[in-house]
C-alpha atoms as a PDB file:
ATOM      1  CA  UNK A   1      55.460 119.764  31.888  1.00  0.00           C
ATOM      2  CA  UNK A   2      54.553 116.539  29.753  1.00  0.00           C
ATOM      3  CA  UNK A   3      51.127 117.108  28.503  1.00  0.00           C
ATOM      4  CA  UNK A   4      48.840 113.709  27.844  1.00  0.00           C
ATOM      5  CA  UNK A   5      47.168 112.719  25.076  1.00  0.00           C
ATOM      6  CA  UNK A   6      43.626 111.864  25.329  1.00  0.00           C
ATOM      7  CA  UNK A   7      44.518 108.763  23.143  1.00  0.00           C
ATOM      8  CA  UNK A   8      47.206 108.200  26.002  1.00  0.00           C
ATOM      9  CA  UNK A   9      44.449 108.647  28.756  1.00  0.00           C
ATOM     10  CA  UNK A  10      42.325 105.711  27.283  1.00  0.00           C
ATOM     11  CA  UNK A  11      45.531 103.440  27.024  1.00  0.00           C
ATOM     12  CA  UNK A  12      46.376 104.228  30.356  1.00  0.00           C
ATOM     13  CA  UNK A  13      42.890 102.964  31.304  1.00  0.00           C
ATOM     14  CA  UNK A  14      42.999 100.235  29.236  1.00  0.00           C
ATOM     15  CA  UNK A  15      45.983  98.961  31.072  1.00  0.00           C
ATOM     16  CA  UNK A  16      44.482  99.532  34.083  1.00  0.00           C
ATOM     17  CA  UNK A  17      40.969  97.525  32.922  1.00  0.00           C
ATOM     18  CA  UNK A  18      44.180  95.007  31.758  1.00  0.00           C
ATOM     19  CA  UNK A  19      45.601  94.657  34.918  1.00  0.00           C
ATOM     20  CA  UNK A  20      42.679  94.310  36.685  1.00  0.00           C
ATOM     21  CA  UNK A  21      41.113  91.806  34.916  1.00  0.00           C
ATOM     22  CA  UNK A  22      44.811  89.535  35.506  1.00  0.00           C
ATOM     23  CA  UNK A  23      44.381  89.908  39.151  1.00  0.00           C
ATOM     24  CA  UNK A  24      40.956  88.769  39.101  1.00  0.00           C
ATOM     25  CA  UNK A  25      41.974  86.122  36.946  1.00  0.00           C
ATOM     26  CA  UNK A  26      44.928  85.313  39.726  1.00  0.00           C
ATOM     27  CA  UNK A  27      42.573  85.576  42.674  1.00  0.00           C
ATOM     28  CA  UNK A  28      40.076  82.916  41.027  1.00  0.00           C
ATOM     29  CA  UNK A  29      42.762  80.868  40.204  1.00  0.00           C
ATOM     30  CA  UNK A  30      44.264  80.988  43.857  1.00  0.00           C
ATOM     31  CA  UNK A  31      40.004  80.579  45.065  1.00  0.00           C
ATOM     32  CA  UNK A  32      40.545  77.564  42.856  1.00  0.00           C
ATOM     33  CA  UNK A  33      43.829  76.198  44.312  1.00  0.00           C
ATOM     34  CA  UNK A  34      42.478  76.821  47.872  1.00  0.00           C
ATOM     35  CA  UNK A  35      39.173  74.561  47.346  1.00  0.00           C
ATOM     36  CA  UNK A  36      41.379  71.956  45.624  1.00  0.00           C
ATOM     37  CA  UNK A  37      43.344  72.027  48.625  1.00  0.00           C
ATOM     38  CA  UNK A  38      40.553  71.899  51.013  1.00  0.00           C
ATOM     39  CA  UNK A  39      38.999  68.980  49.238  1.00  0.00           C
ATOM     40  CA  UNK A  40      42.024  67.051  49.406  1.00  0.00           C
ATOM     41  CA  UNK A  41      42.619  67.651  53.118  1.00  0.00           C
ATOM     42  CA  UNK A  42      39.202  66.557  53.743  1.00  0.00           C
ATOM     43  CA  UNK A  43      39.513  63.427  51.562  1.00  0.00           C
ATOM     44  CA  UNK A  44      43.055  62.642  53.394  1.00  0.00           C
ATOM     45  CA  UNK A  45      40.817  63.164  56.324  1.00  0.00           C
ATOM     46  CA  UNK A  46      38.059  60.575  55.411  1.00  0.00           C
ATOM     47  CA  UNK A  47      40.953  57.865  54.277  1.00  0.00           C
ATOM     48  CA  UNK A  48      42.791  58.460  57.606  1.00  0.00           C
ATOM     49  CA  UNK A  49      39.410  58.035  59.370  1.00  0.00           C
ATOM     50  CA  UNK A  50      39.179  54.997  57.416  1.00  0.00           C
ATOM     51  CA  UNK A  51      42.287  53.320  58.254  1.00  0.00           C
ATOM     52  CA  UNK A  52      41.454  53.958  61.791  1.00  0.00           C
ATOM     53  CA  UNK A  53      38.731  52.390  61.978  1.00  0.00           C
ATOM     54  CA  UNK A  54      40.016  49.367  60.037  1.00  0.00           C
ATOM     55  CA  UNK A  55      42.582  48.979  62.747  1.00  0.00           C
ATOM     56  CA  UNK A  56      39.982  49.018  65.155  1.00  0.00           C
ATOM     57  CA  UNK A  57      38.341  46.130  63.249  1.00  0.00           C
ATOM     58  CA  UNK A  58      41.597  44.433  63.207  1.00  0.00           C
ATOM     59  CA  UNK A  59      41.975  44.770  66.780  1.00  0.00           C
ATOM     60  CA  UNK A  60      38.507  43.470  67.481  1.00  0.00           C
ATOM     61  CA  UNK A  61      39.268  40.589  65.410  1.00  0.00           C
ATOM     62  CA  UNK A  62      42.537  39.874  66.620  1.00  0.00           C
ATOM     63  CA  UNK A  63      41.095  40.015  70.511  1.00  0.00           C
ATOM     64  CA  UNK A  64      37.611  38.167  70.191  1.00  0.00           C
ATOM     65  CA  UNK A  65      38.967  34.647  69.158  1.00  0.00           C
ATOM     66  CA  UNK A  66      41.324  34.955  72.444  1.00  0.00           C
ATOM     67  CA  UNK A  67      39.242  36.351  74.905  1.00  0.00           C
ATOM     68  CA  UNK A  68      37.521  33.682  76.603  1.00  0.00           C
ATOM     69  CA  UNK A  69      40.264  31.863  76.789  1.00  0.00           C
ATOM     70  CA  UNK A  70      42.564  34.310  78.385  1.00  0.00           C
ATOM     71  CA  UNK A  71      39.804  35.238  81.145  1.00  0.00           C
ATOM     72  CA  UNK A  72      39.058  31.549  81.488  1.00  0.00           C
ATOM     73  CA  UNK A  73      43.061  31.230  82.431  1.00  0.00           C
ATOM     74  CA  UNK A  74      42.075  33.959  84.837  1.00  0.00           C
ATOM     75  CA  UNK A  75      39.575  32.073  86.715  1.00  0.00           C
ATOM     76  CA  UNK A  76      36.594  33.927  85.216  1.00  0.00           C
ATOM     77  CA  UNK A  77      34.711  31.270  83.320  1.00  0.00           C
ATOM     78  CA  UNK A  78      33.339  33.309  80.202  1.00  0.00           C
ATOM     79  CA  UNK A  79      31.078  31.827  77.680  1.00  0.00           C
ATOM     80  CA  UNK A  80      30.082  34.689  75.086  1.00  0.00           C
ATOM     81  CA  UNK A  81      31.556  37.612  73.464  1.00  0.00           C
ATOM     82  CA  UNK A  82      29.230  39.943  71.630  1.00  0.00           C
ATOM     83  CA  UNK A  83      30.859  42.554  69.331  1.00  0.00           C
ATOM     84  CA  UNK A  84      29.412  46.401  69.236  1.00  0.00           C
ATOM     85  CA  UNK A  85      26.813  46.269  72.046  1.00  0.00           C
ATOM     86  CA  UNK A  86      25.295  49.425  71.478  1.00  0.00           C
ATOM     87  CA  UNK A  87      22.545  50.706  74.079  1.00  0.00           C
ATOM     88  CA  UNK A  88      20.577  54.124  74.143  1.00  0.00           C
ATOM     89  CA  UNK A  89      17.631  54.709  77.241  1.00  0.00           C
ATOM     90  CA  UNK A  90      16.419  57.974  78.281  1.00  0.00           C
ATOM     91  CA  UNK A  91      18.579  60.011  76.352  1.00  0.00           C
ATOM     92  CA  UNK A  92      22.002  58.445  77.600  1.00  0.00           C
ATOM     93  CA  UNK A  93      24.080  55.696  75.142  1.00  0.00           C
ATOM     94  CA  UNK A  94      27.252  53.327  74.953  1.00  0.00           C
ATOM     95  CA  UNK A  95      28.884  51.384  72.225  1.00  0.00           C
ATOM     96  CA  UNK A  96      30.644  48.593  73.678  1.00  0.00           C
ATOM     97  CA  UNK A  97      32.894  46.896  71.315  1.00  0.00           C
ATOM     98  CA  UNK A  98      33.054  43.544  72.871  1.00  0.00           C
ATOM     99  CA  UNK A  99      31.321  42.075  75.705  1.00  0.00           C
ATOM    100  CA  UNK A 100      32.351  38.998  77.623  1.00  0.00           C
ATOM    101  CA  UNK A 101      29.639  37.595  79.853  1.00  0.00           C
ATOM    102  CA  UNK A 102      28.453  34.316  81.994  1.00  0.00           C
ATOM    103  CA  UNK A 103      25.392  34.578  84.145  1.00  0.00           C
ATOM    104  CA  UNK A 104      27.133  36.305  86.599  1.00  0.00           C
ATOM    105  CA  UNK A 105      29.936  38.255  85.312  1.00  0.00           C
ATOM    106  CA  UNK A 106      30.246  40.631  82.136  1.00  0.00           C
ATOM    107  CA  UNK A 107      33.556  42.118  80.543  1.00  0.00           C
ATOM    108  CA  UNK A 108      32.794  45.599  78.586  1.00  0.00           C
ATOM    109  CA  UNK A 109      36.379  45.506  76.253  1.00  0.00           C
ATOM    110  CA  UNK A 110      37.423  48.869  74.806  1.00  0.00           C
ATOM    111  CA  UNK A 111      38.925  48.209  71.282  1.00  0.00           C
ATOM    112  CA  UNK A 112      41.667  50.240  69.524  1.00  0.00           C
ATOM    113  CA  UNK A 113      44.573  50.566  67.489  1.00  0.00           C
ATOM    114  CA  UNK A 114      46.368  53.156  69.821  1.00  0.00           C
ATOM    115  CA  UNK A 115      45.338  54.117  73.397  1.00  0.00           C
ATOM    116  CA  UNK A 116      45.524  57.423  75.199  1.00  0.00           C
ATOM    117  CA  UNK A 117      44.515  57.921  78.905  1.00  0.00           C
ATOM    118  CA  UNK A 118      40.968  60.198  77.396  1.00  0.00           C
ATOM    119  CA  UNK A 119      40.326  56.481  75.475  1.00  0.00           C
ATOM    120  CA  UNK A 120      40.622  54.795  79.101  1.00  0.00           C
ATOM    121  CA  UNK A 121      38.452  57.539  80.873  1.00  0.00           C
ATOM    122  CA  UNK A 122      35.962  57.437  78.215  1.00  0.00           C
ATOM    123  CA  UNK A 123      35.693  53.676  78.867  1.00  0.00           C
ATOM    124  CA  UNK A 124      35.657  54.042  82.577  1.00  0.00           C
ATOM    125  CA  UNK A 125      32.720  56.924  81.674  1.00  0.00           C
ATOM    126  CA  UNK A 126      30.420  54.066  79.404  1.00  0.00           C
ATOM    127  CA  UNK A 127      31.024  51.471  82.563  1.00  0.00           C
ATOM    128  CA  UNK A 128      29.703  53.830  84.741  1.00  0.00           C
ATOM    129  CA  UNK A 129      26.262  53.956  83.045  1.00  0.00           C
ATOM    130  CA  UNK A 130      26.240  50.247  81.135  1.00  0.00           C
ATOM    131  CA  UNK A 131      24.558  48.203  83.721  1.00  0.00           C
ATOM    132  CA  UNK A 132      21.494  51.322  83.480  1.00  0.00           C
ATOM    133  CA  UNK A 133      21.540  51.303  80.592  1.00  0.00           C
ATOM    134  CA  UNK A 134      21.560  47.253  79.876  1.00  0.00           C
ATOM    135  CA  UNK A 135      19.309  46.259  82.609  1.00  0.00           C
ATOM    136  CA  UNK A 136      19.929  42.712  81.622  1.00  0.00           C
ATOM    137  CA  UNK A 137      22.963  42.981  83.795  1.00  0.00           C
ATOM    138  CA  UNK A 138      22.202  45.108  86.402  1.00  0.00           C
ATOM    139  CA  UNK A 139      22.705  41.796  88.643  1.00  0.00           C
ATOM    140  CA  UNK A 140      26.397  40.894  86.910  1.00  0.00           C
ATOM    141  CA  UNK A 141      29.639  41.857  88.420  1.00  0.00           C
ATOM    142  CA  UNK A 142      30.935  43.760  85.614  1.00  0.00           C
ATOM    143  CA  UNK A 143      34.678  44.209  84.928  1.00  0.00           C
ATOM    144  CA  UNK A 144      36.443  46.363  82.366  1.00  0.00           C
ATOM    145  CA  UNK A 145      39.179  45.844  79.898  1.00  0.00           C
ATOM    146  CA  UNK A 146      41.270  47.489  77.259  1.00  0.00           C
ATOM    147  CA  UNK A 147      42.497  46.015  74.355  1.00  0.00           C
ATOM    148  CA  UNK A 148      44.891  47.615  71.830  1.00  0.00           C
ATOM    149  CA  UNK A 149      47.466  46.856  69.526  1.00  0.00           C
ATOM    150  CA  UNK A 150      50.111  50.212  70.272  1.00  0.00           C
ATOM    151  CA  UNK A 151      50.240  50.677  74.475  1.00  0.00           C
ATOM    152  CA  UNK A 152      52.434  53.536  75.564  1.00  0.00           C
ATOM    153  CA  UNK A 153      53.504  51.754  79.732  1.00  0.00           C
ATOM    154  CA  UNK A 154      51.512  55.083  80.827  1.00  0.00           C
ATOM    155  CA  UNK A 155      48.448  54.520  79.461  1.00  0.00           C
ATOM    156  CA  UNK A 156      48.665  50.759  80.338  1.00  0.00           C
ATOM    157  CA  UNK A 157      49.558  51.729  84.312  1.00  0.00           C
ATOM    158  CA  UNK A 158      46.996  53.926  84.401  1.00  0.00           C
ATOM    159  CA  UNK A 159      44.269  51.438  83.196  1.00  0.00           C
ATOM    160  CA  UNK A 160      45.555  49.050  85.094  1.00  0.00           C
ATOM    161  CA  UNK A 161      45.634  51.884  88.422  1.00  0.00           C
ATOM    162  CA  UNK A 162      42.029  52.314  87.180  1.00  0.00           C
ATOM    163  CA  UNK A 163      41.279  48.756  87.601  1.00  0.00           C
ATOM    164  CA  UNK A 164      41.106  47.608  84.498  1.00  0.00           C
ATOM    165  CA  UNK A 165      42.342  44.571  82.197  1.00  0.00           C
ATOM    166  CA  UNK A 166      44.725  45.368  79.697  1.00  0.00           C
ATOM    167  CA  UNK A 167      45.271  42.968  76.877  1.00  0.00           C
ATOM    168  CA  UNK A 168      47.773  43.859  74.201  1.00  0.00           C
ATOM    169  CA  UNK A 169      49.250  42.338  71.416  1.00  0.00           C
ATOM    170  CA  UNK A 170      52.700  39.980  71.845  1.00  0.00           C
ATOM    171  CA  UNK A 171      53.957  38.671  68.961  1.00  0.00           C
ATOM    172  CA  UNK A 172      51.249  36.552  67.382  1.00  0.00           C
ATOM    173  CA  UNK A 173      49.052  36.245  70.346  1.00  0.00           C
ATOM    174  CA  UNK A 174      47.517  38.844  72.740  1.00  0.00           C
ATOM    175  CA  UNK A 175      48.149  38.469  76.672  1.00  0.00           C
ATOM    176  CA  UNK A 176      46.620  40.021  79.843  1.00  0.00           C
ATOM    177  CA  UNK A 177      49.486  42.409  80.961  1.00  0.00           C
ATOM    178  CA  UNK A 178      47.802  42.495  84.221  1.00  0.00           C
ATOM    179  CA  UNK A 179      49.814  40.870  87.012  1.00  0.00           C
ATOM    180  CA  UNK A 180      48.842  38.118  89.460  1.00  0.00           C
ATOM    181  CA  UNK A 181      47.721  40.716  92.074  1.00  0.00           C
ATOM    182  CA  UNK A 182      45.781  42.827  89.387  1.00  0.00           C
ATOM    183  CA  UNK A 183      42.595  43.231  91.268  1.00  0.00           C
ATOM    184  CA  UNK A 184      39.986  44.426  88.937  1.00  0.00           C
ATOM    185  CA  UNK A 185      36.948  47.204  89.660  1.00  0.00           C
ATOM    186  CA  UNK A 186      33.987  45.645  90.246  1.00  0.00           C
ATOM    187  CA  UNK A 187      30.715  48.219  88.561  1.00  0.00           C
END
């Protein structure tokens, strides 16, 4: 049987106290390296937010200068286009990005950079409750559109099924993809 020391006893504790202190050290450090980490995911976040919304503004540049042309070539004889019509009455709201309107017709145009089929039905969802909640058009026919500069053929069917315009980018220009016997939904 080894005996101890008492002198041994205190180094052993010392070591112990030693060690301790380098895995407190390690876990702060690693506390450390996850916040770092979590602030850069959430500033990757904000920039990719960012970008997507400067797309968007692309888009909605890209699309206003051609609209009333391209719904003029469709027989609907347009005037204005307001950008971000944004309405809020009894607790309901909707942000249109572009609006297209004559005295009797208005075009609510979705604007974005990609397009998923939840983007169309949360279009279809804010023409559903624009003419309450913009009761300067209640008497309008109004018609919906799409606009984007990435549309997967699914997502532009299905808009189109929905009855919806869907304008998309072509070279330098944007175009109506609808066809000639596109009839649109009338809110």
């Amino acid at each position: 049987m080894t005996t101890v020391t008492r002198d041994e006893v205190w180094e052993m504790f010392r070591e112990v106290a030693r060690r301790f202190e380098e895995t407190d050290r390690k876990f702060q450090e690693t506390d450390q390296k996850f916040k770092d980490t979590e602030r850069l995911v959430k500033e990757v976040s904000k920039s990719i937010g960012d970008l997507g919304n400067r797309l968007s503004e692309f888009v909605h540049e890209m699309v206003r200068p051609a609209l009333v042309k391209l719904f003029r070539e469709r027989g609907i004889d347009v005037h204005e286009v307001h950008p971000n019509v944004y309405a809020e009455r009894n607790g309901e709201s909707a942000e249109i990005d572009l609006l297209v309107v004559n005295e009797q017709t208005a075009i609510a145009v979705e604007c974005k950079s990609q397009m998923t089929i939840d983007d169309v039905n949360e279009h279809l969802n804010r023409l559903e409750k624009l003419k309450r909640l913009l009761p300067k058009y209640r008497d309008v026919e109004l018609m919906g559109a799409v606009a984007v500069m990435v549309m997967p053929n699914d997502v532009a069917r299905y808009a189109y099924r929905k009855g919806l315009y869907v304008l998309a980018q072509s070279g330098n220009t944007v175009l109506i993809r609808n066809d000639g016997k596109f009839s649109p939904k009338i809110w």
